[in-house]
N, C-alpha and C. Protein backbone atom coordinates (compact mmCIF):
# COMPACT_ATOMS: atom_id res chain seq x y z
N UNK A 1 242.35 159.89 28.62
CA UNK A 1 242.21 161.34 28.54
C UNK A 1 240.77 161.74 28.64
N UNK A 2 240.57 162.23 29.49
CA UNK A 2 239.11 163.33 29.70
C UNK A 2 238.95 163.97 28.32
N UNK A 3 237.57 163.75 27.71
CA UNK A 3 237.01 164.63 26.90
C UNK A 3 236.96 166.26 26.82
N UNK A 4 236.87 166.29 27.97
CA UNK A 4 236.57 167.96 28.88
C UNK A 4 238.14 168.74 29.05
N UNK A 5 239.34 167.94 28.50
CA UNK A 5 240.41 168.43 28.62
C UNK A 5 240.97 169.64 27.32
N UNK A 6 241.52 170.66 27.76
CA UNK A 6 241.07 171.61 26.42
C UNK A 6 242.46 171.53 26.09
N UNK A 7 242.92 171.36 24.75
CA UNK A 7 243.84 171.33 24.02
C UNK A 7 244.46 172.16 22.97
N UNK A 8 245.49 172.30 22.86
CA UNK A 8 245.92 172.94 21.55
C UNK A 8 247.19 172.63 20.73
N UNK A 9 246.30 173.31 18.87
CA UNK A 9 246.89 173.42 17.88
C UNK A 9 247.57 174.20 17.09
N UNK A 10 248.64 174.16 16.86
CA UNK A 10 249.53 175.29 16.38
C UNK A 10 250.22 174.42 14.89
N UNK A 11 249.65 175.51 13.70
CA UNK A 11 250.41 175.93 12.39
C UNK A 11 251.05 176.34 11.93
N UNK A 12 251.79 176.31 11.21
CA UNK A 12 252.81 177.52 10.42
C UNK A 12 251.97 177.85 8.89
N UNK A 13 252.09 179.37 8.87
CA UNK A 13 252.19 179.41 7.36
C UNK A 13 250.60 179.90 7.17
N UNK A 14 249.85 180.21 7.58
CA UNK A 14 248.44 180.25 7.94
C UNK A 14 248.12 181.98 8.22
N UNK A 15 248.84 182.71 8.62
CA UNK A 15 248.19 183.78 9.31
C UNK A 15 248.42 184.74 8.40
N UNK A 16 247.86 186.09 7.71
CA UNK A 16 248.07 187.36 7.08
C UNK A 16 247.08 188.22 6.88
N UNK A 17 247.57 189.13 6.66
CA UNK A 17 246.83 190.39 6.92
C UNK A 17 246.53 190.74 5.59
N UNK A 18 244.92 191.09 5.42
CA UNK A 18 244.42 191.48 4.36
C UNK A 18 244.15 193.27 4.40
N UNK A 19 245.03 193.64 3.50
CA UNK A 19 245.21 195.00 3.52
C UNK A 19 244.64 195.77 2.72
N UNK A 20 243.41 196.02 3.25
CA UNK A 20 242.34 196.59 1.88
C UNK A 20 241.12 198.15 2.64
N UNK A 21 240.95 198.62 1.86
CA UNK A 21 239.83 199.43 2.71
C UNK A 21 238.73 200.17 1.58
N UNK A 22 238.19 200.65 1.70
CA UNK A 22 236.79 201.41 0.82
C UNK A 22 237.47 202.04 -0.38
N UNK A 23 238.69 202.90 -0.57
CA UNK A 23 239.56 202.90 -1.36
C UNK A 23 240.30 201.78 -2.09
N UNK A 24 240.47 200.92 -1.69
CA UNK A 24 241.18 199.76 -2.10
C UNK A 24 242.29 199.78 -1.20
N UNK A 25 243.45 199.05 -2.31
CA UNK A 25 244.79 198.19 -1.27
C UNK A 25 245.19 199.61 -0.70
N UNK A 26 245.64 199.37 0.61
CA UNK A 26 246.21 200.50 1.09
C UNK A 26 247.43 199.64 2.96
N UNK A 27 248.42 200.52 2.93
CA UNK A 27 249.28 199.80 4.21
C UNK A 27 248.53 200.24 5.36
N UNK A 28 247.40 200.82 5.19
CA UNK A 28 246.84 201.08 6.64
C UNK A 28 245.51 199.86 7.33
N UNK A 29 245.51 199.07 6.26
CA UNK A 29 244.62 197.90 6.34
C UNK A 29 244.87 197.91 7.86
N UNK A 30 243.75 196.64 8.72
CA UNK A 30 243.60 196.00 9.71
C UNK A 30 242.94 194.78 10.16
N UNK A 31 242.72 194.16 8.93
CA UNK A 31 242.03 193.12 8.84
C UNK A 31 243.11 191.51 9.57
N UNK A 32 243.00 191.06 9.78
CA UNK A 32 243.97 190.00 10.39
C UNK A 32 242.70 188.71 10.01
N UNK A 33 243.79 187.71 9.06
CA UNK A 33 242.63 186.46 8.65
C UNK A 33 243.18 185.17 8.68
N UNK A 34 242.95 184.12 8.87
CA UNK A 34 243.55 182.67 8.68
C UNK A 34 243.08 181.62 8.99
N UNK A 35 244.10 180.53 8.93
CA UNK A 35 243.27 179.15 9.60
C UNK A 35 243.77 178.82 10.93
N UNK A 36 243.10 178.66 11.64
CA UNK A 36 243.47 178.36 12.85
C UNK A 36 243.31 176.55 12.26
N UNK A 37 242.75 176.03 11.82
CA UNK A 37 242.50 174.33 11.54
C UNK A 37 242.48 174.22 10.21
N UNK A 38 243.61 173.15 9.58
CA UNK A 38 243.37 172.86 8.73
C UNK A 38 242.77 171.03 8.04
N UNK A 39 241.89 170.84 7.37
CA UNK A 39 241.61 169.55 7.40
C UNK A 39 242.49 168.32 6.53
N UNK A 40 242.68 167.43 6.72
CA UNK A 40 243.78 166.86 5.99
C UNK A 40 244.80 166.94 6.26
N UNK A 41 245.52 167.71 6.65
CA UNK A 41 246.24 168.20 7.04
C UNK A 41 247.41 167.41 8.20
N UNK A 42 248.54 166.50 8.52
CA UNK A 42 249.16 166.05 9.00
C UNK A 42 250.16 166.50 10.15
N UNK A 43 249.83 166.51 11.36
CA UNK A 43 250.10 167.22 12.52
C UNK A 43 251.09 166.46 13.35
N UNK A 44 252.62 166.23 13.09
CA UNK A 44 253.56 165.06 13.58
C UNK A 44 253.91 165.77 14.86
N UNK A 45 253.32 164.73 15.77
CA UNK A 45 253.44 165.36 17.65
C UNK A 45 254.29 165.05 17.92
N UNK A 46 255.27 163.65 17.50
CA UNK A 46 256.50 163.11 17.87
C UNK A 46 256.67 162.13 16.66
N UNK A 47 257.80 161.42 16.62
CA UNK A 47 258.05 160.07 15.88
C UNK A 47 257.16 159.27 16.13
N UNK A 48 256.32 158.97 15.23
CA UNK A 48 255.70 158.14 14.85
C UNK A 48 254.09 158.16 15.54
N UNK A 49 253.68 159.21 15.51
CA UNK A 49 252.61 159.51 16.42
C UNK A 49 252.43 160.80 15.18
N UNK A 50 250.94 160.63 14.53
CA UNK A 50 250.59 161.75 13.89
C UNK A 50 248.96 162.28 14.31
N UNK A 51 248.53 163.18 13.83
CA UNK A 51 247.36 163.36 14.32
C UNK A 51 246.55 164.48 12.83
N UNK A 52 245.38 163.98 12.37
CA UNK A 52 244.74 164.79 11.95
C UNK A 52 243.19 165.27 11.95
N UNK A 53 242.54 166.47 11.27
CA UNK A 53 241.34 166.33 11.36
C UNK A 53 240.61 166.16 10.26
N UNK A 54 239.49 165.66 10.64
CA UNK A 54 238.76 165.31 9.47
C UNK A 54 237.55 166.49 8.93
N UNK A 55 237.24 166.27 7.64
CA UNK A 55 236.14 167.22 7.20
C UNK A 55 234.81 166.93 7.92
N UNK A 56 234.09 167.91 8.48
CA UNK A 56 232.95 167.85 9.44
C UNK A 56 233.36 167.92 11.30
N UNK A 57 234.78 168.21 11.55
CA UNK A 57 235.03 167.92 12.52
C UNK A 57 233.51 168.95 13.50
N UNK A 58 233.75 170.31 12.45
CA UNK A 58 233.56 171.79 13.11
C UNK A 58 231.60 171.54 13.09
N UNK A 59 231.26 170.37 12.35
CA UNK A 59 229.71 170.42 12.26
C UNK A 59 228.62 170.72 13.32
N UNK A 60 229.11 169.88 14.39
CA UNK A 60 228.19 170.30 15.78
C UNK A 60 228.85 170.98 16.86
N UNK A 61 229.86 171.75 16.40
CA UNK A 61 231.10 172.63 17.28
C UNK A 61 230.58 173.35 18.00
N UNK A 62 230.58 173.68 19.61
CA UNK A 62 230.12 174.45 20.68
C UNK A 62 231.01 175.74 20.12
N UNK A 63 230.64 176.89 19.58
CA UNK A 63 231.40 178.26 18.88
C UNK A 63 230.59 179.47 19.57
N UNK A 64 229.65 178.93 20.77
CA UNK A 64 228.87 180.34 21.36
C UNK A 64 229.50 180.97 22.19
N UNK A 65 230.61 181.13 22.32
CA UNK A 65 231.53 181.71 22.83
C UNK A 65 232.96 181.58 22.44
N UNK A 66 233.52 182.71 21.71
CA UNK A 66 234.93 182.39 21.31
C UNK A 66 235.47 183.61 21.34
N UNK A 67 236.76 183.55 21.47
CA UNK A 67 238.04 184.50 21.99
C UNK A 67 239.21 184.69 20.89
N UNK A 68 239.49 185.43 20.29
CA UNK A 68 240.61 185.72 19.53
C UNK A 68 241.91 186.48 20.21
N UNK A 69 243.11 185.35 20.49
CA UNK A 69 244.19 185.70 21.51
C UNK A 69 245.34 185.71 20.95
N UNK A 70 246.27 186.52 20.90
CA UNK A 70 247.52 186.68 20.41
C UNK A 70 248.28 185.37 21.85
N UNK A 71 249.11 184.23 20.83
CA UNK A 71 249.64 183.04 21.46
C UNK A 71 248.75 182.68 23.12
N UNK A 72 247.42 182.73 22.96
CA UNK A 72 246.56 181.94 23.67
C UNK A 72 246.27 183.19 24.89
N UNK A 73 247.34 184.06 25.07
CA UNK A 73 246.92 185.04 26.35
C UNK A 73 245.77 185.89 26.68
N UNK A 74 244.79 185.51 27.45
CA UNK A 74 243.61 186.32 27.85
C UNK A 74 243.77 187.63 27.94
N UNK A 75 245.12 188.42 28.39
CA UNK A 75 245.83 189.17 28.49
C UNK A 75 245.58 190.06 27.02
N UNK A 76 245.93 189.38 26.07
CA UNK A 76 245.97 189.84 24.63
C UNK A 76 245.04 189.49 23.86
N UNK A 77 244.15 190.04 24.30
CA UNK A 77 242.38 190.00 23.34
C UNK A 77 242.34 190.81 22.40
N UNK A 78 242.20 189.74 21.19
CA UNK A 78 241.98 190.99 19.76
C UNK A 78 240.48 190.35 19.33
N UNK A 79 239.79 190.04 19.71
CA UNK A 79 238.18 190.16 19.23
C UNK A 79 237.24 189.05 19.80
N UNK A 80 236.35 188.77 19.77
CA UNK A 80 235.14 188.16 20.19
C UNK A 80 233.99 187.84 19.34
N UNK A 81 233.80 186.81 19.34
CA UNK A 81 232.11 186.24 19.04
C UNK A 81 231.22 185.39 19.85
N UNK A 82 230.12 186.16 20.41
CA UNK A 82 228.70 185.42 21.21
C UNK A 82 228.18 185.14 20.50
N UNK A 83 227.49 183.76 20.30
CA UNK A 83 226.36 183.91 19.39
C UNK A 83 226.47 184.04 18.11
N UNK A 84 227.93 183.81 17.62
CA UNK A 84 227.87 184.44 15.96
C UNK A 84 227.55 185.84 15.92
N UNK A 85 227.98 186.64 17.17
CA UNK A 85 228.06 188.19 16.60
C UNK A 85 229.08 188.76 17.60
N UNK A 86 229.84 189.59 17.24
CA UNK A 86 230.83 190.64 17.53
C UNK A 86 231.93 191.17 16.62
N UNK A 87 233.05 191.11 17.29
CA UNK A 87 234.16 191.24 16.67
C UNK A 87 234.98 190.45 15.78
N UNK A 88 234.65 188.76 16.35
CA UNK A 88 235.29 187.84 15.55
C UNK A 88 234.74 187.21 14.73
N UNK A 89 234.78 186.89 13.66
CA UNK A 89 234.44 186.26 12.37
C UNK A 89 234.87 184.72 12.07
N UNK A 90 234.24 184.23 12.24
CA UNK A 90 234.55 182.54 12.00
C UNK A 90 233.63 181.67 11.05
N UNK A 91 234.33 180.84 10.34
CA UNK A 91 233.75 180.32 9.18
C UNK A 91 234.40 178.89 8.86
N UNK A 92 233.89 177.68 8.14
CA UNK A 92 233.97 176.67 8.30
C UNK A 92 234.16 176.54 6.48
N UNK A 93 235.11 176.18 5.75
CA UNK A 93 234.89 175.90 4.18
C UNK A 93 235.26 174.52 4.17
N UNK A 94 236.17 174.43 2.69
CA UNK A 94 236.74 172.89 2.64
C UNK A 94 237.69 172.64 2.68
N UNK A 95 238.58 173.88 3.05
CA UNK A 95 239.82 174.47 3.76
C UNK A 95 240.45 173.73 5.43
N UNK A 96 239.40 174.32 6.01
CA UNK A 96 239.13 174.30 7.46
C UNK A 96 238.81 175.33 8.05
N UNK A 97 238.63 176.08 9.00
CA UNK A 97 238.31 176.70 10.21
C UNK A 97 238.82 177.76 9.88
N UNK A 98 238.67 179.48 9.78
CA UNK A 98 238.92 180.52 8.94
C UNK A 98 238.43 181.15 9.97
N UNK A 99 239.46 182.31 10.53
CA UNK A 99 238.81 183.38 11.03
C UNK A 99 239.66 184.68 11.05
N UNK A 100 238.55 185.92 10.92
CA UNK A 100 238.76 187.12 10.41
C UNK A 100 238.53 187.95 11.73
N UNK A 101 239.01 189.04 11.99
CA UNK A 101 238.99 190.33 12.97
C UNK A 101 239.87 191.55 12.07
N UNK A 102 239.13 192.64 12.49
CA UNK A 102 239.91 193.68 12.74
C UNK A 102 240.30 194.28 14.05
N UNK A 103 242.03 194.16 13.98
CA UNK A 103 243.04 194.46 14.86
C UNK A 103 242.69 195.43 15.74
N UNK A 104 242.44 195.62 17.18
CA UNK A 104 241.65 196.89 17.70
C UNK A 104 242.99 197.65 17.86
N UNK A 105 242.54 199.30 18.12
CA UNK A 105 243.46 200.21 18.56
C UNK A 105 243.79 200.16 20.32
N UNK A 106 244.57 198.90 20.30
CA UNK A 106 245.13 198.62 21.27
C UNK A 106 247.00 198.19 21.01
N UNK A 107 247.02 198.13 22.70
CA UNK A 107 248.81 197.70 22.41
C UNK A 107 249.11 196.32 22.00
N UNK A 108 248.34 195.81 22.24
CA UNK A 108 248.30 194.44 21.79
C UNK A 108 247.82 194.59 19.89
N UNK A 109 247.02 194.99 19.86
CA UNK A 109 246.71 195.15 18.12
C UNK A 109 247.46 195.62 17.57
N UNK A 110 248.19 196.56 18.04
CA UNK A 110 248.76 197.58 17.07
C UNK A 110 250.16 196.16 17.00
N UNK A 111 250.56 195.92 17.73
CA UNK A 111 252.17 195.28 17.76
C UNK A 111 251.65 194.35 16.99
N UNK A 112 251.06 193.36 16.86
CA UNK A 112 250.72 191.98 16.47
C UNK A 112 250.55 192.70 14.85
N UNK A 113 249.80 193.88 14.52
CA UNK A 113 249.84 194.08 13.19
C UNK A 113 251.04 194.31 12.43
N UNK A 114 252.22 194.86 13.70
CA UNK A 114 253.63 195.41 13.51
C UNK A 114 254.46 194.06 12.66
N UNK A 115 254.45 193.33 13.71
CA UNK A 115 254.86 191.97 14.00
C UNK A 115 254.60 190.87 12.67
N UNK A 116 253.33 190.99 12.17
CA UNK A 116 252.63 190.24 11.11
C UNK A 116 253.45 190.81 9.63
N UNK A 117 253.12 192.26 9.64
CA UNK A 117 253.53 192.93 9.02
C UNK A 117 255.48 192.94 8.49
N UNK A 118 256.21 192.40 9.01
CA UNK A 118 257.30 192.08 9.01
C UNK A 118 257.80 190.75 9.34
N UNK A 119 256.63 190.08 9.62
CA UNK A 119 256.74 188.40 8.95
C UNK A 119 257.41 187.96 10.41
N UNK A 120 257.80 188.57 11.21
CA UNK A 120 257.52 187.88 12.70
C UNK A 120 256.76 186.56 13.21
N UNK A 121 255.39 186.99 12.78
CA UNK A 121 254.61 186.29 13.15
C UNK A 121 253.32 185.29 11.80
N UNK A 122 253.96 184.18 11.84
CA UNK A 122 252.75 183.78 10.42
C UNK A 122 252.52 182.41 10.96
N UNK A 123 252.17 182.03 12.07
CA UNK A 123 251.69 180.63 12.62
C UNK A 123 250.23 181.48 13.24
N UNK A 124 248.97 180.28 13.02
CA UNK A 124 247.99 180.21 14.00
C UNK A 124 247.49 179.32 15.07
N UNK A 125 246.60 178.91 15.90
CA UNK A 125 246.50 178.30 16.74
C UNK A 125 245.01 178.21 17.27
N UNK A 126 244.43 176.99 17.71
CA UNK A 126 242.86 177.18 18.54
C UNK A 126 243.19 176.28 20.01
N UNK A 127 242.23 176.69 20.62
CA UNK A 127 241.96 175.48 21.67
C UNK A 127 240.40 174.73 21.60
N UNK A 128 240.97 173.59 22.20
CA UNK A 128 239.34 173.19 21.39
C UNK A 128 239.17 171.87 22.41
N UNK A 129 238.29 171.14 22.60
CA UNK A 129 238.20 169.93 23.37
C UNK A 129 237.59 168.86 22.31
N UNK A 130 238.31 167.66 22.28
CA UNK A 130 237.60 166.43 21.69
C UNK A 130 236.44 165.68 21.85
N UNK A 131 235.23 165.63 21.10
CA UNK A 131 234.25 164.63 21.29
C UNK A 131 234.19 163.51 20.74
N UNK A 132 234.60 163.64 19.62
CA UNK A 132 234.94 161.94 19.01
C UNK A 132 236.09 162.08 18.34
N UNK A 133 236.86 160.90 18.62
CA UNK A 133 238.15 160.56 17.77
C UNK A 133 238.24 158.96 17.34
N UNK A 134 239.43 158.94 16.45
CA UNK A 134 239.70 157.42 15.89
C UNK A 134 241.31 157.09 16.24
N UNK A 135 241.79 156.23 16.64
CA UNK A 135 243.19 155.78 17.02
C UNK A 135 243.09 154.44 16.28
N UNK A 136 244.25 155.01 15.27
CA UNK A 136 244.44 153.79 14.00
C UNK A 136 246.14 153.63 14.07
N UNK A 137 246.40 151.96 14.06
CA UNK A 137 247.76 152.08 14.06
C UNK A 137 248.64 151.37 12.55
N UNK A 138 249.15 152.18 12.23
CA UNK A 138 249.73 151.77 10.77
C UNK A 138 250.66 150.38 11.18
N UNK A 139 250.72 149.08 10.83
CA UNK A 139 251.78 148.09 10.98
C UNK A 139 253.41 148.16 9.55
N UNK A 140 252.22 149.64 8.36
CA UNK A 140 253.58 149.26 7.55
C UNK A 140 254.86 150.46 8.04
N UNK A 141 254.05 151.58 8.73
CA UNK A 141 254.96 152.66 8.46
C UNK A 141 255.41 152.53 9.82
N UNK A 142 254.67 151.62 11.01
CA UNK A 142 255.03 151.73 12.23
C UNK A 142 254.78 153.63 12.69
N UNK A 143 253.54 153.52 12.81
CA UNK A 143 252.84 154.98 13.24
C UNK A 143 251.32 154.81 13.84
N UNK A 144 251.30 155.71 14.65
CA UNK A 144 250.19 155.67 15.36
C UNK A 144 249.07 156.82 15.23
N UNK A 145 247.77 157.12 14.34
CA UNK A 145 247.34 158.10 13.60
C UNK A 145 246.06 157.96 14.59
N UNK A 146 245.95 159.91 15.04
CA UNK A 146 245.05 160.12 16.06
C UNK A 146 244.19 160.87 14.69
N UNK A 147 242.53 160.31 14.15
CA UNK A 147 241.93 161.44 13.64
C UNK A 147 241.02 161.65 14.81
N UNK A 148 240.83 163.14 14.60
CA UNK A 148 240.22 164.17 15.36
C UNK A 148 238.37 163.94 13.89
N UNK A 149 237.78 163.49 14.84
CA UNK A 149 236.23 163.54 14.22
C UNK A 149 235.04 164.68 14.58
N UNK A 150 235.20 164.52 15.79
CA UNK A 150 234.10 165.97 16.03
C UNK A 150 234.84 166.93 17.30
N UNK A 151 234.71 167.97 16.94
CA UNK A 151 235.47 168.79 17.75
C UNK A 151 234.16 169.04 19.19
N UNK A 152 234.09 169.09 20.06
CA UNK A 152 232.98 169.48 20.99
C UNK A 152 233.03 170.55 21.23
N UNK A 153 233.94 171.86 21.80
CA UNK A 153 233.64 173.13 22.10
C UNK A 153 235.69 173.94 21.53
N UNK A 154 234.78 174.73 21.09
CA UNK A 154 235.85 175.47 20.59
C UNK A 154 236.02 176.83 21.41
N UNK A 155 237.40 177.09 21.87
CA UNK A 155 237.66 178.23 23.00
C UNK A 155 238.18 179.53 22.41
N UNK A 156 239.28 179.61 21.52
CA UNK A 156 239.71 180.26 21.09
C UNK A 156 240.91 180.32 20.09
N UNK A 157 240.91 181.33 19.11
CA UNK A 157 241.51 181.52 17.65
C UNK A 157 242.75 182.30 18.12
N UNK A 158 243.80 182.18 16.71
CA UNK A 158 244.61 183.53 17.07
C UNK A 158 245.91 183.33 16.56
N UNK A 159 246.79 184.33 16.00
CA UNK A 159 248.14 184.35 16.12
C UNK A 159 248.99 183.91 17.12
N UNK A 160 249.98 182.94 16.66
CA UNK A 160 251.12 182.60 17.34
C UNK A 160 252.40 182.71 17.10
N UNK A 161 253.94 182.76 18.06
CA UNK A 161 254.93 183.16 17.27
C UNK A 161 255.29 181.65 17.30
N UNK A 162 255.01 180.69 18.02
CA UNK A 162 255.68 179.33 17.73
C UNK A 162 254.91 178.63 17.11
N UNK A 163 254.36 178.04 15.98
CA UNK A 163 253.85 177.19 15.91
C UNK A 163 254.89 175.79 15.93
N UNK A 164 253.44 175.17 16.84
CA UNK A 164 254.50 173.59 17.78
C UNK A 164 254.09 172.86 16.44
N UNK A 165 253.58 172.86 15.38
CA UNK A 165 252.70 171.40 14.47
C UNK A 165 252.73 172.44 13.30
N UNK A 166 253.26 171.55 12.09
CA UNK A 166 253.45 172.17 11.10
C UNK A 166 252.24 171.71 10.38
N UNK A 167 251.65 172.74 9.47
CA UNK A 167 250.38 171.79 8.18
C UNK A 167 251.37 171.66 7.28
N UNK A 168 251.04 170.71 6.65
CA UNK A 168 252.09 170.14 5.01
C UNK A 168 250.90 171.27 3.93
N UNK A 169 250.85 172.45 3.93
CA UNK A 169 250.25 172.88 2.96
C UNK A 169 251.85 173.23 2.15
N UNK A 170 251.38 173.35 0.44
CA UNK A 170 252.65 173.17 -0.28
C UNK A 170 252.70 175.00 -0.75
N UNK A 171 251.88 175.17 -0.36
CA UNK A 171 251.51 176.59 -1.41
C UNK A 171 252.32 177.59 -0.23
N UNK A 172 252.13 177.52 1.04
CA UNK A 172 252.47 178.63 1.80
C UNK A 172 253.73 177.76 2.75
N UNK A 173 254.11 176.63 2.64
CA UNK A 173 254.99 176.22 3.54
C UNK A 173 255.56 174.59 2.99
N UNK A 174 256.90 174.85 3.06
CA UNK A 174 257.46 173.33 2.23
C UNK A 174 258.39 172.36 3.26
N UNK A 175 258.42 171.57 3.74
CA UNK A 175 259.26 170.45 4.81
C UNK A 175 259.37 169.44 4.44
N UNK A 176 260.59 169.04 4.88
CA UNK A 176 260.97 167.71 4.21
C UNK A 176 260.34 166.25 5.00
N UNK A 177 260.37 165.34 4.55
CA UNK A 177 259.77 164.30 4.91
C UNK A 177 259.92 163.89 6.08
N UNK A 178 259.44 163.09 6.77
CA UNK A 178 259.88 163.14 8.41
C UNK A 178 260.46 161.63 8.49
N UNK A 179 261.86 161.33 9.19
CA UNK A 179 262.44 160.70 9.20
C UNK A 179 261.69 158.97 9.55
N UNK A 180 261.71 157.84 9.10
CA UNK A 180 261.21 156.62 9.95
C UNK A 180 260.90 156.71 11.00
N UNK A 181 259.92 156.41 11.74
CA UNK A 181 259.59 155.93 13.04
C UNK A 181 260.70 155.05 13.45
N UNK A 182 261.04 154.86 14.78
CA UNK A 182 261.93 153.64 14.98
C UNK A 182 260.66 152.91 15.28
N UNK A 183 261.09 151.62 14.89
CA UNK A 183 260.69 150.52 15.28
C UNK A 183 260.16 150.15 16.66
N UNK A 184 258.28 150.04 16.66
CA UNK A 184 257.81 149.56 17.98
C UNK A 184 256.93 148.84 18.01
N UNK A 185 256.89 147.42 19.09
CA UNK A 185 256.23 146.72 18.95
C UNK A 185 254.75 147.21 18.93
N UNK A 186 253.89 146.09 17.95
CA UNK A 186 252.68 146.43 17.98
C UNK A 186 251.65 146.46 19.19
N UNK A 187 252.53 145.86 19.80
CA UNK A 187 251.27 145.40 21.25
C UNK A 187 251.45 146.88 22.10
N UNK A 188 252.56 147.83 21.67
CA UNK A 188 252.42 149.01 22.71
C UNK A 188 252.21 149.94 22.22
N UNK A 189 251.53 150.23 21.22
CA UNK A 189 251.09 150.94 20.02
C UNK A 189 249.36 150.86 20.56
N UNK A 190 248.86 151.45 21.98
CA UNK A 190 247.32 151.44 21.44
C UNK A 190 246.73 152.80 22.56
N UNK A 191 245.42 152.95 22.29
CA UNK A 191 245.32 154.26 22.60
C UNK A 191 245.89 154.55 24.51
N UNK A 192 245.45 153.63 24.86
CA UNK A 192 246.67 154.58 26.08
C UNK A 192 247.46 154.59 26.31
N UNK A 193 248.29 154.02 25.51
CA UNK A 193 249.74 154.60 26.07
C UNK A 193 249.82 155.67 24.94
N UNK A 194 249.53 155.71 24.05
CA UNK A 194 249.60 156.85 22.83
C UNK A 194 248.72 158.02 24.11
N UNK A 195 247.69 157.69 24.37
CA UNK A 195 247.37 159.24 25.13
C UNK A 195 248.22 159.80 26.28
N UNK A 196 248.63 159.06 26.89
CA UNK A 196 249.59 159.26 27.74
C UNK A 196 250.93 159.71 27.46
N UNK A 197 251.38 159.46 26.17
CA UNK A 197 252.81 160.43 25.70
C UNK A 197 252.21 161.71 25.02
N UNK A 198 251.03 162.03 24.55
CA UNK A 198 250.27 163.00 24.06
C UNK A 198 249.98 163.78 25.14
N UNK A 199 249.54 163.38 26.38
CA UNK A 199 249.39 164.16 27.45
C UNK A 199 250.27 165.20 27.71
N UNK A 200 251.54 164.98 27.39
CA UNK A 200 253.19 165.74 27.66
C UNK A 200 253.03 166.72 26.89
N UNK A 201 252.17 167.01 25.93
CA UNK A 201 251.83 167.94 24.66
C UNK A 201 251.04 168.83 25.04
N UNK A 202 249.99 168.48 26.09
CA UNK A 202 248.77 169.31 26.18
C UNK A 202 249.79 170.61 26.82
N UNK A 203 248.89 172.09 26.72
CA UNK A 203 249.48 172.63 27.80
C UNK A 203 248.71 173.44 28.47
């Protein structure tokens, strides 16, 4: 797999709207906030193939240009950051990857606030390209664990209605255990053929 290949991640359970203004709580809020990345966090792409990221992924992250897109569409632009300044708000804790906008008075803003607002929509998502990773293969659980180490350029944040990759956070989202891997030999367990069924994922 090309480094330069841009990829994406999709959550559940991650996205909501902080409904507040100079008055206080109020339903006319427009704030839209979440994680697009969470760290620790266990990302099952298929049987027996997991993937996560690690703390520091975001440390030397290319972020001078980023896009906030309702389910990835250029089409559906809800904010921007050059440079660490505009519309979009992005931040790095011990969480993961956090970002804030207010919803513009557009057709796209207004619905996505509609949408959020009636629980439609509570998955997030980034695209991002890999600079360093680790491919570790478990022999007890029979699993093949992709960590994600440094992220190289990050493209864009945002609400999604599918999230494809669940986070195991317990507080906002609960799933049951994921069934055994079937059984595969160790010798075909290594990073390319693992990138090559991962490839089927990119989109």
């Amino acid at each position: 797999m090309s480094k330069e290949a841009i990829e994406r991640r999709k959550i559940a359970g991650t996205v909501k709207i902080a409904v507040r203004s100079a008055d206080g709580v109020t339903e006319t809020g427009r704030t839209v906030e979440g994680y697009a990345a969470v760290f620790g966090a266990d990302y099952e792409m298929f049987d027996g193939y997991k993937e996560t990221i690690a703390k520091g992924a975001f440390d030397d992250t290319d972020m001078s240009d980023v896009v906030a897109l309702f389910n990835h569409n250029d089409e559906n632009l809800l904010a921007r950051s050059t440079d660490g300044k505009g519309t979009l708000t992005l931040s790095v804790d011990d969480h993961g990857l956090k970002f804030s906008f207010e919803a513009p008075e557009t057709t796209a803003g207004n619905d996505l606030l509609i949408n959020i607002k009636l629980g439609n929509i509570q998955g997030c998502s980034f695209a991002f390209t890999v600079a360093e990773q680790t491919i570790t293969d478990n022999d007890i659980t029979n699993e093949c664990v992709r960590t994600i180490n440094k992220i190289g350029k990050l493209y864009d944040v945002g609400p999604v209605v599918f999230p494809a990759y669940e986070a195991t956070e317990v507080e906002v989202f609960s799933r049951s255990l994921p069934k055994p891997p079937k059984k595969v030999e160790p010798s075909t367990i290594n990073p390319q053929y693992y990138n090559s069924l991962r490839m089927k994922l990119i989109k």
